[in-house]
Protein backbone atom coordinates (compact mmCIF):
# COMPACT_ATOMS: atom_id res chain seq x y z
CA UNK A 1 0.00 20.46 -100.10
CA UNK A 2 -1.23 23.18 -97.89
CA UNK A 3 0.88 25.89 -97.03
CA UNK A 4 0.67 28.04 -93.74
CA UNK A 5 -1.96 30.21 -94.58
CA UNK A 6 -4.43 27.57 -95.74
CA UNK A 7 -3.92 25.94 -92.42
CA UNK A 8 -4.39 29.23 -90.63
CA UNK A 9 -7.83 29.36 -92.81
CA UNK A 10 -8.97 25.62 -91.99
CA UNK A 11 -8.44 26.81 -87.77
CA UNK A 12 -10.39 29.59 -88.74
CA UNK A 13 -13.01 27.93 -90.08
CA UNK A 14 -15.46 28.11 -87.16
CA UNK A 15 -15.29 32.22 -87.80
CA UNK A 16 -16.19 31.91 -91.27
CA UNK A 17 -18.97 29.19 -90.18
CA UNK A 18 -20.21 32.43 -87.73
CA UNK A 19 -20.63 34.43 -90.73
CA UNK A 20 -21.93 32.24 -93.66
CA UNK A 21 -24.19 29.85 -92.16
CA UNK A 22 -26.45 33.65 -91.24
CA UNK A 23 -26.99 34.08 -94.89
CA UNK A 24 -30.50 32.37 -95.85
CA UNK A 25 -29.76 29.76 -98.14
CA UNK A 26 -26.67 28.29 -96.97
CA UNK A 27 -26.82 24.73 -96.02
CA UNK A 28 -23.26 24.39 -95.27
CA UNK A 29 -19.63 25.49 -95.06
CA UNK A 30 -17.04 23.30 -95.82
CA UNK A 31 -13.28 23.79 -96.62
CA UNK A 32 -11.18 21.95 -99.42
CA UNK A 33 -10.18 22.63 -103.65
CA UNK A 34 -11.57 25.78 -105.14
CA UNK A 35 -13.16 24.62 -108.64
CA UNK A 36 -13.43 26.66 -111.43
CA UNK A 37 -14.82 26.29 -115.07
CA UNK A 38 -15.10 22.54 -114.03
CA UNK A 39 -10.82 22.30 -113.32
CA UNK A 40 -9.32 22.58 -110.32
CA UNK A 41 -7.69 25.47 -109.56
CA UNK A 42 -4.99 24.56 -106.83
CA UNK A 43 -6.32 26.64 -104.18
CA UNK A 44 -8.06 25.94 -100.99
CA UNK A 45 -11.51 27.71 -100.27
CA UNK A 46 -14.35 27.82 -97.77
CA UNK A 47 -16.89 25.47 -99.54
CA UNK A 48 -20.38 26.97 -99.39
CA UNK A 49 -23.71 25.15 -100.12
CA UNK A 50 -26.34 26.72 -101.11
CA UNK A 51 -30.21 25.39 -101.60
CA UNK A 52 -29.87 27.15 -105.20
CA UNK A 53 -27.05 28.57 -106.93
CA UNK A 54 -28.61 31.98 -108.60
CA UNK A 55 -26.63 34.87 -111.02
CA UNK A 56 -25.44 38.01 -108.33
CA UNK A 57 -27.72 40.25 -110.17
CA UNK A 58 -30.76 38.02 -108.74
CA UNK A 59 -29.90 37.36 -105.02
CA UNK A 60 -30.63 40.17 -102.54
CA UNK A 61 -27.72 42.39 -100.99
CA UNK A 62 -28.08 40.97 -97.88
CA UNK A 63 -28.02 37.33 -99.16
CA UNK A 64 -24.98 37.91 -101.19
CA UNK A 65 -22.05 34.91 -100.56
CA UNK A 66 -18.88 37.50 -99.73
CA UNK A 67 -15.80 36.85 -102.05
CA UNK A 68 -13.63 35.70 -99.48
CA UNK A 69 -13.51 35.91 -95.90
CA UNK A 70 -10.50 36.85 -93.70
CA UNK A 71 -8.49 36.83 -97.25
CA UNK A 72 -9.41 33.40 -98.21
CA UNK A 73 -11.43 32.71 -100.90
CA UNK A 74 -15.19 31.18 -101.16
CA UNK A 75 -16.72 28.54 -103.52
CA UNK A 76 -20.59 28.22 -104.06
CA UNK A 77 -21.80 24.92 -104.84
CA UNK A 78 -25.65 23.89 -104.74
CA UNK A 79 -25.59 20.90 -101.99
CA UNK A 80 -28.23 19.16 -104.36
CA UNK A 81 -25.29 18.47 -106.80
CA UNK A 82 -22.23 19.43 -105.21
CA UNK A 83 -21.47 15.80 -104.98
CA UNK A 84 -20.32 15.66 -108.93
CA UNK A 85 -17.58 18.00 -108.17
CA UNK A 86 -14.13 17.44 -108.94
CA UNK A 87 -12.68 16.45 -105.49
CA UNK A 88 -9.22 16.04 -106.66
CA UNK A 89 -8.33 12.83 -104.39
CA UNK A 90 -10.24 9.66 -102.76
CA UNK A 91 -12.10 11.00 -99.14
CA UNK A 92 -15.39 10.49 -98.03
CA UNK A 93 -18.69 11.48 -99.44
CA UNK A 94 -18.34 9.93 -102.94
CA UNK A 95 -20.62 7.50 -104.66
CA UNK A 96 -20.06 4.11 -104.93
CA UNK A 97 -21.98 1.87 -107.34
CA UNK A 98 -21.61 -1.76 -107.31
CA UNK A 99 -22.89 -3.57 -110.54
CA UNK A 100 -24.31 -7.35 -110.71
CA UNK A 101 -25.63 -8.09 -113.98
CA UNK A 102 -28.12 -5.51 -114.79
CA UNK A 103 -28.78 -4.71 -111.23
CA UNK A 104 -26.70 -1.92 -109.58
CA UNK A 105 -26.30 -0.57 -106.15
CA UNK A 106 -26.04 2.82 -105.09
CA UNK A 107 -24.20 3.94 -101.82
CA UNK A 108 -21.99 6.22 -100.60
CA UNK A 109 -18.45 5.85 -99.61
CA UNK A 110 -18.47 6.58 -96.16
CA UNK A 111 -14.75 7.54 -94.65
CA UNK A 112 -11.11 5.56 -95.18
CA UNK A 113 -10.03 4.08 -92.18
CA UNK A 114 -7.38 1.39 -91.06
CA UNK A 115 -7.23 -1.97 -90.46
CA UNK A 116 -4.97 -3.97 -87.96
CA UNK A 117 -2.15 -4.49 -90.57
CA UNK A 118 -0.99 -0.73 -90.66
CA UNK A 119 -0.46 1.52 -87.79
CA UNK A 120 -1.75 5.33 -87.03
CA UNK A 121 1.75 6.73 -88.93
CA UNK A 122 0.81 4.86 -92.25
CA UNK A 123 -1.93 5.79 -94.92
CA UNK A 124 -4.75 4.25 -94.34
CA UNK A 125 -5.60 0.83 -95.85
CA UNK A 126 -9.55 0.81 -96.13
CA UNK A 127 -12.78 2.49 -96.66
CA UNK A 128 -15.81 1.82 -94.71
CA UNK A 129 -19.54 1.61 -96.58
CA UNK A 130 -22.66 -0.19 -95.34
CA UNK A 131 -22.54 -3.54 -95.76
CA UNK A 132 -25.52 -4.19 -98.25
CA UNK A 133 -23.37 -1.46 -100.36
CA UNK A 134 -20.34 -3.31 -100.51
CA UNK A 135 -21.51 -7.13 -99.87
CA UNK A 136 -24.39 -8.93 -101.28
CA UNK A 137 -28.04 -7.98 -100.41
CA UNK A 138 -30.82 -10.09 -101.34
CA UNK A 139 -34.06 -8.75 -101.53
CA UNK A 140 -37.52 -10.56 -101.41
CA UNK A 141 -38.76 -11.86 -104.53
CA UNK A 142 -40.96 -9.49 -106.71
CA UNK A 143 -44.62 -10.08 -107.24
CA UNK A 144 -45.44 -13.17 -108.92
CA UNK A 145 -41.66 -14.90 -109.22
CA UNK A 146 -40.09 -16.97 -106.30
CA UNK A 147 -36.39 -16.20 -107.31
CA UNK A 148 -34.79 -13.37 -104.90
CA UNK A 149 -32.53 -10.36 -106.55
CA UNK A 150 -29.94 -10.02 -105.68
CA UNK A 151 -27.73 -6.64 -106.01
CA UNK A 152 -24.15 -6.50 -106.13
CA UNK A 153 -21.73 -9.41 -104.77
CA UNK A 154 -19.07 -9.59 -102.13
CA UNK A 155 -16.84 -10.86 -105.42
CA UNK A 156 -18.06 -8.03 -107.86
CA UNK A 157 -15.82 -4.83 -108.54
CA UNK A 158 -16.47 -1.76 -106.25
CA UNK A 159 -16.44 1.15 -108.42
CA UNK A 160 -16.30 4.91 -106.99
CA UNK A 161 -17.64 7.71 -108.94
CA UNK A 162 -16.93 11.83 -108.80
CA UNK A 163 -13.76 11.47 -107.78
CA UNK A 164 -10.22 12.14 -109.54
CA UNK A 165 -10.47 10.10 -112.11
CA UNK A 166 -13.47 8.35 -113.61
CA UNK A 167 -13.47 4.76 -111.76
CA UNK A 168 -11.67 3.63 -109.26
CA UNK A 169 -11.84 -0.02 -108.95
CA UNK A 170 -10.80 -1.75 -105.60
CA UNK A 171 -8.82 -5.28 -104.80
CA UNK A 172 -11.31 -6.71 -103.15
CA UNK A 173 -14.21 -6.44 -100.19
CA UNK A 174 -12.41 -7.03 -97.43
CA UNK A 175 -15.15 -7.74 -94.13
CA UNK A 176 -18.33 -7.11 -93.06
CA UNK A 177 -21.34 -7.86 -90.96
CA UNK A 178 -24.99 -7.43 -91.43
CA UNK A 179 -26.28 -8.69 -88.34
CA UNK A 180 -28.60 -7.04 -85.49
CA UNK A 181 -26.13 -4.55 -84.51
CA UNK A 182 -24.56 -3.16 -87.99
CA UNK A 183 -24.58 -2.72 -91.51
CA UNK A 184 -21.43 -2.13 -92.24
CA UNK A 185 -17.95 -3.28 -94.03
CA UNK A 186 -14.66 -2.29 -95.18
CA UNK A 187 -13.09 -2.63 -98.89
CA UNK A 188 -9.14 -2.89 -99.12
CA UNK A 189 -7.70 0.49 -101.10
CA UNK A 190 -5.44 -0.41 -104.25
CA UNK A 191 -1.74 0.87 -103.80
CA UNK A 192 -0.97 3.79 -104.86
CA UNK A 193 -4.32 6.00 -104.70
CA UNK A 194 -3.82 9.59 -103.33
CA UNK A 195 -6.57 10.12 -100.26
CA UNK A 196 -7.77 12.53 -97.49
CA UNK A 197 -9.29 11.60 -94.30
CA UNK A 198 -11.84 13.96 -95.32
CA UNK A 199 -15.61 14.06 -95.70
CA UNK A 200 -16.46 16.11 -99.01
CA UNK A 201 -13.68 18.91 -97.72
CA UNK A 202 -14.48 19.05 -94.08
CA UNK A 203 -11.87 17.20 -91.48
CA UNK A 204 -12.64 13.73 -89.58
CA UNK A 205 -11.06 15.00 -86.18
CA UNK A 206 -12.20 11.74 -84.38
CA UNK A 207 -14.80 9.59 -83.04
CA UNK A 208 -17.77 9.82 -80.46
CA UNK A 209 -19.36 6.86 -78.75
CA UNK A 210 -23.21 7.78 -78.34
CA UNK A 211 -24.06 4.82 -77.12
CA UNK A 212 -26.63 4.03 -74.16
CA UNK A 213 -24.32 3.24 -71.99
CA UNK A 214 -20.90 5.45 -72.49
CA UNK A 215 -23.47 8.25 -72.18
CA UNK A 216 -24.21 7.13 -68.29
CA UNK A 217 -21.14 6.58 -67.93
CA UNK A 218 -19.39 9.32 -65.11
CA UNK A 219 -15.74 9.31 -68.04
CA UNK A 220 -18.07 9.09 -70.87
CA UNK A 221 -19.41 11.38 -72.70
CA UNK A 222 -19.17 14.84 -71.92
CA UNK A 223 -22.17 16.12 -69.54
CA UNK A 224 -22.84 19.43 -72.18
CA UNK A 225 -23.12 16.60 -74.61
CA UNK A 226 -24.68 14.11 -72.64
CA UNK A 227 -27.82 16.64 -71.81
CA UNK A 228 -28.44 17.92 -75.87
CA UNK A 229 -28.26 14.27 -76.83
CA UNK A 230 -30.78 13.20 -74.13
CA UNK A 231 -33.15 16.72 -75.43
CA UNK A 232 -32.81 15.68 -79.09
CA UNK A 233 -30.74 18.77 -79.55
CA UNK A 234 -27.28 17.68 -80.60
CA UNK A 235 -26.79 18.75 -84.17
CA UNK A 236 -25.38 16.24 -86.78
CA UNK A 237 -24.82 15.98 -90.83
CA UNK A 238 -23.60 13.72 -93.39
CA UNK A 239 -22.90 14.11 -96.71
CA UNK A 240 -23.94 11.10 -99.31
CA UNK A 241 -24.41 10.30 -102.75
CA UNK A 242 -28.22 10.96 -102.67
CA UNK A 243 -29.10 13.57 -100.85
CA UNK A 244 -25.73 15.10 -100.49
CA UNK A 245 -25.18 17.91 -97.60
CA UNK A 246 -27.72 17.29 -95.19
CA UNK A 247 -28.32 17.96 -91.44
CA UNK A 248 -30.13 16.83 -88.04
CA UNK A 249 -30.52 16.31 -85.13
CA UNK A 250 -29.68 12.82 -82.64
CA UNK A 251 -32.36 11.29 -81.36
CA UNK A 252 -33.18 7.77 -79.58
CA UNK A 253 -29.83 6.20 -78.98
CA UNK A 254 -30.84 2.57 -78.31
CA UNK A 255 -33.64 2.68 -81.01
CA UNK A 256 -35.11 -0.48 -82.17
CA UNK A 257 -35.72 -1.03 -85.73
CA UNK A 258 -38.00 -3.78 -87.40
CA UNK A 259 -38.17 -4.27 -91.50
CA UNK A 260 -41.42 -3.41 -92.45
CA UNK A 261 -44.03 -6.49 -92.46
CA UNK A 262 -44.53 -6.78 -96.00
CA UNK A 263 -40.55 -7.61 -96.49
CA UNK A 264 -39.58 -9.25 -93.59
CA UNK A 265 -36.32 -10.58 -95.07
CA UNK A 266 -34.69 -6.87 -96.14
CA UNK A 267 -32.93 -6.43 -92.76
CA UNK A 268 -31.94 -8.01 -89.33
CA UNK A 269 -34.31 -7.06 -86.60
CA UNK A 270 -32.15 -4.88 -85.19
CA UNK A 271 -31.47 -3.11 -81.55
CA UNK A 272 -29.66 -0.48 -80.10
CA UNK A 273 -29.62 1.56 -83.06
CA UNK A 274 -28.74 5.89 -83.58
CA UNK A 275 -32.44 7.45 -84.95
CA UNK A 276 -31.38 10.95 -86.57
CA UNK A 277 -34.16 13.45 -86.74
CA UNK A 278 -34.74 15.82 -89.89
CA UNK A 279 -34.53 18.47 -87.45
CA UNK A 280 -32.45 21.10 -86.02
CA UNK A 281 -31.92 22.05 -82.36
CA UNK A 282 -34.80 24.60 -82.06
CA UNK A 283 -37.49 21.72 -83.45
CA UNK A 284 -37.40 23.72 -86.73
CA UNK A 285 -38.06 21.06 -89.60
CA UNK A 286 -35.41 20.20 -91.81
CA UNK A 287 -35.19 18.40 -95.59
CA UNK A 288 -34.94 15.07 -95.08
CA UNK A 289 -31.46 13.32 -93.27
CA UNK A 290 -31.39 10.23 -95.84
CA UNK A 291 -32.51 8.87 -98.79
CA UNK A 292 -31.61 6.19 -101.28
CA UNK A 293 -27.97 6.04 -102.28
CA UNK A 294 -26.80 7.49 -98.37
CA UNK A 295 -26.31 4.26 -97.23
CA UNK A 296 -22.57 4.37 -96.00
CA UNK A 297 -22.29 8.06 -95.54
CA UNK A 298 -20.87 8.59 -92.00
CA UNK A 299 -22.33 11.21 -89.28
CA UNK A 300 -20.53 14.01 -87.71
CA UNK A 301 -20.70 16.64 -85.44
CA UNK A 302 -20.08 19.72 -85.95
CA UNK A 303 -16.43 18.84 -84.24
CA UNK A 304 -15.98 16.62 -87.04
CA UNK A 305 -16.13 13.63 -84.88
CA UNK A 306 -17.91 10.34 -86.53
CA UNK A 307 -20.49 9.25 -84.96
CA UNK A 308 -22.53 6.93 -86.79
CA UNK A 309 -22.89 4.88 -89.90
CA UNK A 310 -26.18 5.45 -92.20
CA UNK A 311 -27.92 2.35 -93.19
CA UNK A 312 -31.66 2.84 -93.63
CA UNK A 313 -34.68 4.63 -92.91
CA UNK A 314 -38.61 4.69 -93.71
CA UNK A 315 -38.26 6.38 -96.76
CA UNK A 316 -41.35 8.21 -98.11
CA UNK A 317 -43.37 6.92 -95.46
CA UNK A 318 -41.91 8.28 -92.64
CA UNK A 319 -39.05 10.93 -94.01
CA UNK A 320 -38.44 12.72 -90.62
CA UNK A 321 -35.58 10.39 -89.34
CA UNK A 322 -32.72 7.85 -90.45
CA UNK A 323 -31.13 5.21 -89.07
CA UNK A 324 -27.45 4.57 -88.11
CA UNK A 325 -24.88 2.30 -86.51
CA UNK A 326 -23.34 3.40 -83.72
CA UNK A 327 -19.65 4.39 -84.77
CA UNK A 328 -18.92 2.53 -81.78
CA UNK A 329 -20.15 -0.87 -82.71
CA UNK A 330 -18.56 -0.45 -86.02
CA UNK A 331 -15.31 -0.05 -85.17
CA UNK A 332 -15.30 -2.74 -82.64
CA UNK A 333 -17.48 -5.14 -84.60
CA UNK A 334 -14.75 -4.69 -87.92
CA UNK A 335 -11.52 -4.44 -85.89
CA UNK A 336 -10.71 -0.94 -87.50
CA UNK A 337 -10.19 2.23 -86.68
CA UNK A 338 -11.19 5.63 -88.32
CA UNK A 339 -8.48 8.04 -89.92
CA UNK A 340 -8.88 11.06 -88.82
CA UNK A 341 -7.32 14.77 -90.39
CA UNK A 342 -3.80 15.50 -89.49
CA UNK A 343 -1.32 15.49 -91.74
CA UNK A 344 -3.85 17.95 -93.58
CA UNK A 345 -2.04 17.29 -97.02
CA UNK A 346 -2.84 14.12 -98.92
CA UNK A 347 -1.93 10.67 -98.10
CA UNK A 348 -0.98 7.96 -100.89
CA UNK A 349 -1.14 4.11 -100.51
CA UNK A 350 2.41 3.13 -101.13
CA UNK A 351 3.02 0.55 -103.83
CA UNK A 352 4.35 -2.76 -102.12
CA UNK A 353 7.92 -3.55 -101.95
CA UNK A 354 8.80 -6.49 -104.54
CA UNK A 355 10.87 -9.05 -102.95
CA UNK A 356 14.57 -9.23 -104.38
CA UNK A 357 14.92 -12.25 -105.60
CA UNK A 358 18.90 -14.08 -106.34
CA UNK A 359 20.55 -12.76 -109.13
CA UNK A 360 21.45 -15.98 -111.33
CA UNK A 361 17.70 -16.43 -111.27
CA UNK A 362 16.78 -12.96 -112.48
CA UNK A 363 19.40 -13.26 -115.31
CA UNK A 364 18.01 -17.18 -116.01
CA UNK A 365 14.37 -15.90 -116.35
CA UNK A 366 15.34 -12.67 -117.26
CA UNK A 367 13.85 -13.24 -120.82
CA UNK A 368 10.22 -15.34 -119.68
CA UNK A 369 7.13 -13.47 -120.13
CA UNK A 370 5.35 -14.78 -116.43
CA UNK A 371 8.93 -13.62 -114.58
CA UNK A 372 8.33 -9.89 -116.17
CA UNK A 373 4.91 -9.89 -115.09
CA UNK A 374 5.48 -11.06 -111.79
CA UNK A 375 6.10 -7.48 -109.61
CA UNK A 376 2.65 -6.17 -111.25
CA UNK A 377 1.00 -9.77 -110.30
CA UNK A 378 2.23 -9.36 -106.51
CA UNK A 379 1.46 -5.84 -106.32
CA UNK A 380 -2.14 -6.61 -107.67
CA UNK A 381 -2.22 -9.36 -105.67
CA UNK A 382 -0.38 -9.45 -102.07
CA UNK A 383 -3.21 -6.93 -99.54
CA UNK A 384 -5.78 -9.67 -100.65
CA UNK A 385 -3.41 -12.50 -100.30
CA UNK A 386 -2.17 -11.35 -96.93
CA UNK A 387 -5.15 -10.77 -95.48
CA UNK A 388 -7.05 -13.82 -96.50
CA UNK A 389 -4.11 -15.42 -94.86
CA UNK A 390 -4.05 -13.71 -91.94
CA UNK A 391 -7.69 -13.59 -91.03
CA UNK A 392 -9.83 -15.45 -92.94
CA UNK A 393 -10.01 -19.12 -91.22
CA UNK A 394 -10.89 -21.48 -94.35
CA UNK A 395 -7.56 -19.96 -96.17
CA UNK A 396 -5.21 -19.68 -93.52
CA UNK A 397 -5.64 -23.26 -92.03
CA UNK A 398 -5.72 -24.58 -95.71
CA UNK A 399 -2.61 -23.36 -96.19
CA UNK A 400 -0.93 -24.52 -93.07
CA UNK A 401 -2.12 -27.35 -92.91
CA UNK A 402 -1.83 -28.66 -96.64
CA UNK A 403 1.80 -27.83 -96.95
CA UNK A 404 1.61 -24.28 -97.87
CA UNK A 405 4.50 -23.36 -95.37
CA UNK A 406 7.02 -26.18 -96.68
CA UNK A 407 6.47 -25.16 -100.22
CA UNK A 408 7.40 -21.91 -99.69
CA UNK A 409 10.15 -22.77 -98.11
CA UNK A 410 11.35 -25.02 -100.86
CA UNK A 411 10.78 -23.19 -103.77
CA UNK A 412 12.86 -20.40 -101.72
CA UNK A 413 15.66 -23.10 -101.14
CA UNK A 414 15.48 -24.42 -104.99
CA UNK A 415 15.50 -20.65 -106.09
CA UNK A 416 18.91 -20.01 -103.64
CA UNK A 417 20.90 -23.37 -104.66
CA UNK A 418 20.48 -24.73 -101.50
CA UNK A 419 17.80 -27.58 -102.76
CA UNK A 420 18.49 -29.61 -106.21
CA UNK A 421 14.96 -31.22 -106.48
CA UNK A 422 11.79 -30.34 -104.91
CA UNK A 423 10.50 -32.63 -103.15
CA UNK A 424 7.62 -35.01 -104.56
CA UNK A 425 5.48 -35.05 -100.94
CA UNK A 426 4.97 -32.34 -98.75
CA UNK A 427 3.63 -32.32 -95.23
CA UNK A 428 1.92 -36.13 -93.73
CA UNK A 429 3.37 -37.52 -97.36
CA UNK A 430 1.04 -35.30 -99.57
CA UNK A 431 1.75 -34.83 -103.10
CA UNK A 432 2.52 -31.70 -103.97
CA UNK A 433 0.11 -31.22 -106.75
CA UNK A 434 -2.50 -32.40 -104.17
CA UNK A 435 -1.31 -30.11 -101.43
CA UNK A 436 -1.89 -26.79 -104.38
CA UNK A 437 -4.83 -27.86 -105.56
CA UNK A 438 -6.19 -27.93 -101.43
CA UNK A 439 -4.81 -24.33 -101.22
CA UNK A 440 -5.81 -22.94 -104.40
CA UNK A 441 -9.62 -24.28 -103.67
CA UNK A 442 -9.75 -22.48 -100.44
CA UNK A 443 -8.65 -19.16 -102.84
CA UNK A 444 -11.01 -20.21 -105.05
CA UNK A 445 -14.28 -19.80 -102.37
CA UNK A 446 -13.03 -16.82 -100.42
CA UNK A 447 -10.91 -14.95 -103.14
CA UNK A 448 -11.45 -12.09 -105.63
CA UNK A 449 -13.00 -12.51 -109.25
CA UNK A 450 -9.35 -10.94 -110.23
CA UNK A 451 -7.44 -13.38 -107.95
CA UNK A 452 -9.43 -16.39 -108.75
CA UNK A 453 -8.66 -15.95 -112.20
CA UNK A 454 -4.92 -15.67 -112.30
CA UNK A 455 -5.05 -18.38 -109.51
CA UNK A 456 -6.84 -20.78 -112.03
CA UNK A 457 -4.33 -19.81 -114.33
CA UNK A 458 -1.51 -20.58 -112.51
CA UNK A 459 -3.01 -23.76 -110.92
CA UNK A 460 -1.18 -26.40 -113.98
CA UNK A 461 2.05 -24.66 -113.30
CA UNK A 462 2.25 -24.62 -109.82
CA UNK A 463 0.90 -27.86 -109.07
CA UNK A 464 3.27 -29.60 -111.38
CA UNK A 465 6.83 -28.64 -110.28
CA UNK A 466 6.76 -31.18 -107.62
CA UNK A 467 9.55 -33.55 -108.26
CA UNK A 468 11.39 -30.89 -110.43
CA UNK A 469 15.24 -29.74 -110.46
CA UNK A 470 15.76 -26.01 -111.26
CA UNK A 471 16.23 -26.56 -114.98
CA UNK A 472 13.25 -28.23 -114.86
CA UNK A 473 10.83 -25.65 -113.33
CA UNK A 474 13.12 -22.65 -115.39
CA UNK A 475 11.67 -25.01 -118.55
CA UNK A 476 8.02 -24.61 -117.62
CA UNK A 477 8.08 -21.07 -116.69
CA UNK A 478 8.92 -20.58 -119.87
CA UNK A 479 6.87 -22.57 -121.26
CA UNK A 480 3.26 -20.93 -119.50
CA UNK A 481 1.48 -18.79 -121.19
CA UNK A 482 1.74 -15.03 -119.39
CA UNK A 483 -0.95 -13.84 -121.42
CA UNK A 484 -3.18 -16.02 -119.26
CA UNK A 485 -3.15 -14.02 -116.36
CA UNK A 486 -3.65 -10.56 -116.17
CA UNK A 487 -1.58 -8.76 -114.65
């Protein structure tokens, strides 16, 4: 956690900016964990990036990185590889790879961010990537074969790299779109991960709408900002798995983009789109702003605010721009909002509260294998559950409406002594068996690999205590197998 003078250094980071970004061959300051000998040494430091990290003996006098600055110390990374640093905790700028088979994905994770089930007080619940990072993308088919690739699933594990510990595999892929607006979609964070709202070291303070029309609008955009956007002057960077640190310049804010002729299935026609130059505000030419494995990276200011989501650009044959969503149209599109900075210390996904169940039915299945399991199933489990519930259609009306409700409610009722038998029938006269086998099929199509699994599992021992008294269902609980799920 930060103390007082580390906070003092991150509000004087703009001074330390002044005098580092003067040295030739820095690329970029940021602030965050000082590194040394590979382990992190518990202190913050200005973050420098550098085109080439050289010995002291071989850079000039004048090109020397200073020790520290204002008392606080300096770390020089080269922004070709700083992205393989230890970065201590989950924040944006790390890689993401999604595997498929023997086909793999490479994006960047782009910033964490909220959904509508937490509020602005609570860690946040999601991180936001490109959408053909996180969700399936099918490509045309190579020469001579009709059968498209495909790379990566919406059901396959998301797995981040670089960070604290060697993979970090997440629930599930929570929404997306890939239309002719964004590219973009949010994954749901496992409990208990420690975070910043972060990019790489360097603060998300907020967002800012570039588009068209908030920038003719009189309470839009600032004017100061209004006029360097419209000139092609307003400076922006992003840091990504493939090109790391990296700078620019906005350009056309309602830029249309077209996949290239020869593969006109690789993208939406799309409109209304953020074009970032490889330039800076003078016209000076920069490396280029994005290459492979940058899709997802977000783009900031140099206020920190996000505003825009990498997707794309022309590659070799035209490696003077990139191409974003507006932040905008992501957050509106996704229903989410973006986390910004304060508090500056970590965050941590809390582990969900197990429900208390009575206590002559802990003591009765005190002993069954599936009952011990049960608060590491729901933890694994209940962010997917919930939100498939909440928002996704083909799940939620299922459930109502094949007696989903009343079987929660008896098994509750059985569970308290207040019910001697479940009933037989639920809702309109259905069978029971028939009502869980309607609402497991629905999980089945929109669900997890992980919670399709354990849901086939526990499909035979749900579906038949229908009819039951408690000693009954008490006798197949422990009967099923616990090793069959995997909790």
């Amino acid at each position: 956690m930060p103390d007082d003078a580390d906070l003092e250094a991150l509000r004087r980071k703009d001074e330390a900016d002044g005098v580092l970004l003067g040295i030739p061959g820095v690329r970029g300051v940021g602030f965050g964990g000082k590194v040394s000998g590979g382990q992190a040494t518990g202190q913050f430091a200005y973050l420098v990036y550098v085109d080439e990290k050289k010995a002291p003996d071989r850079v000039p006098a004048g090109e020397l990185i200073p020790r520290q600055i204002g008392g606080v110390p300096t770390d020089v990374l080269e922004a070709a590889r700083s992205q393989k640093k230890y970065v201590g905790v989950l924040q944006g700028g790390i890689e993401i790879d999604l595997f498929h088979g023997d086909f793999r994905t490479l994006g960047t994770l782009g910033c964490l961010a909220r959904s509508s089930l937490v509020s602005d007080v609570e860690a946040p619940d999601i991180l936001l990537s490109a959408y053909h990072v996180l969700y399936q993308q099918q490509l045309p088919p190579p020469a001579g074969s009709t059968a498209p690739i495909y790379l990566g699933s919406q059901l396959d594990p998301v797995v981040l790299l670089g960070c604290c510990e060697t993979e970090i595999k997440f629930a599930n892929v929570g929404a997306g779109k890939d239309d002719g607006l964004i590219d973009a979609a949010f994954a749901w964070l496992q409990p208990a991960k420690t975070l910043l709202t972060k990019v790489h070291g360097d603060a998300i303070t907020g967002t800012l709408d570039l588009r068209g029309a908030n920038l003719l609008l009189h309470d839009g955009v600032d004017p100061a900002i209004r006029d360097l956007v419209w000139a092609h002057k307003y400076p922006v960077w992003k840091f990504g798995a493939g090109t790391s640190l990296t700078r620019g310049v906005v350009g056309d804010v309602i830029y249309p983009v077209d996949p290239p002729p020869d593969k006109p299935g690789l993208f939406p026609p799309r409109k209304a789109q953020m074009q970032i130059l490889a330039k800076d505000a003078n016209g000076n030419a920069l490396d280029p702003f994005a290459y492979h494995g940058d899709s997802g990276s977000v783009v900031l200011d140099n206020n920190g605010k996000v505003v825009g989501l990498v997707w794309g650009g022309p590659g070799d044959d035209h490696p003077t721009e990139a191409w974003a969503c507006h932040i905008g149209d992501v957050t509106e599109q996704l229903g989410i909002r973006i986390a910004t900075n304060p508090p500056v210390g970590p965050w941590r996904v809390p582990e969900p509260v197990v429900p208390r169940f009575p206590d002559q039915l802990q003591r009765d299945l005190a002993s069954v294998p599936l009952w011990t399991a049960f608060p590491r199933l729901y933890r694994k489990h209940l962010v997917e559950v919930d939100h498939l519930l909440r928002f996704n259609r083909l799940v939620g009306e299922t459930f109502r409406f094949s007696g989903g409700p009343a079987a929660v409610n008896a098994l509750k009722d059985l569970f308290s002594g207040r019910l001697d038998v479940l009933p037989e029938t639920l809702d309109e006269d259905l069978p029971w068996a028939t009502c869980v086998h309607r609402v497991v099929d629905a999980f089945m199509v929109k669900g997890s690999p992980a919670l399709r699994a354990d849901m086939e599992a526990l499909r035979p021992l749900v579906a038949g205590v229908g009819g039951r008294t408690y000693a009954e269902v008490l006798d197949l609980l422990s009967d099923f197998d616990a090793a069959s799920v995997h909790a």
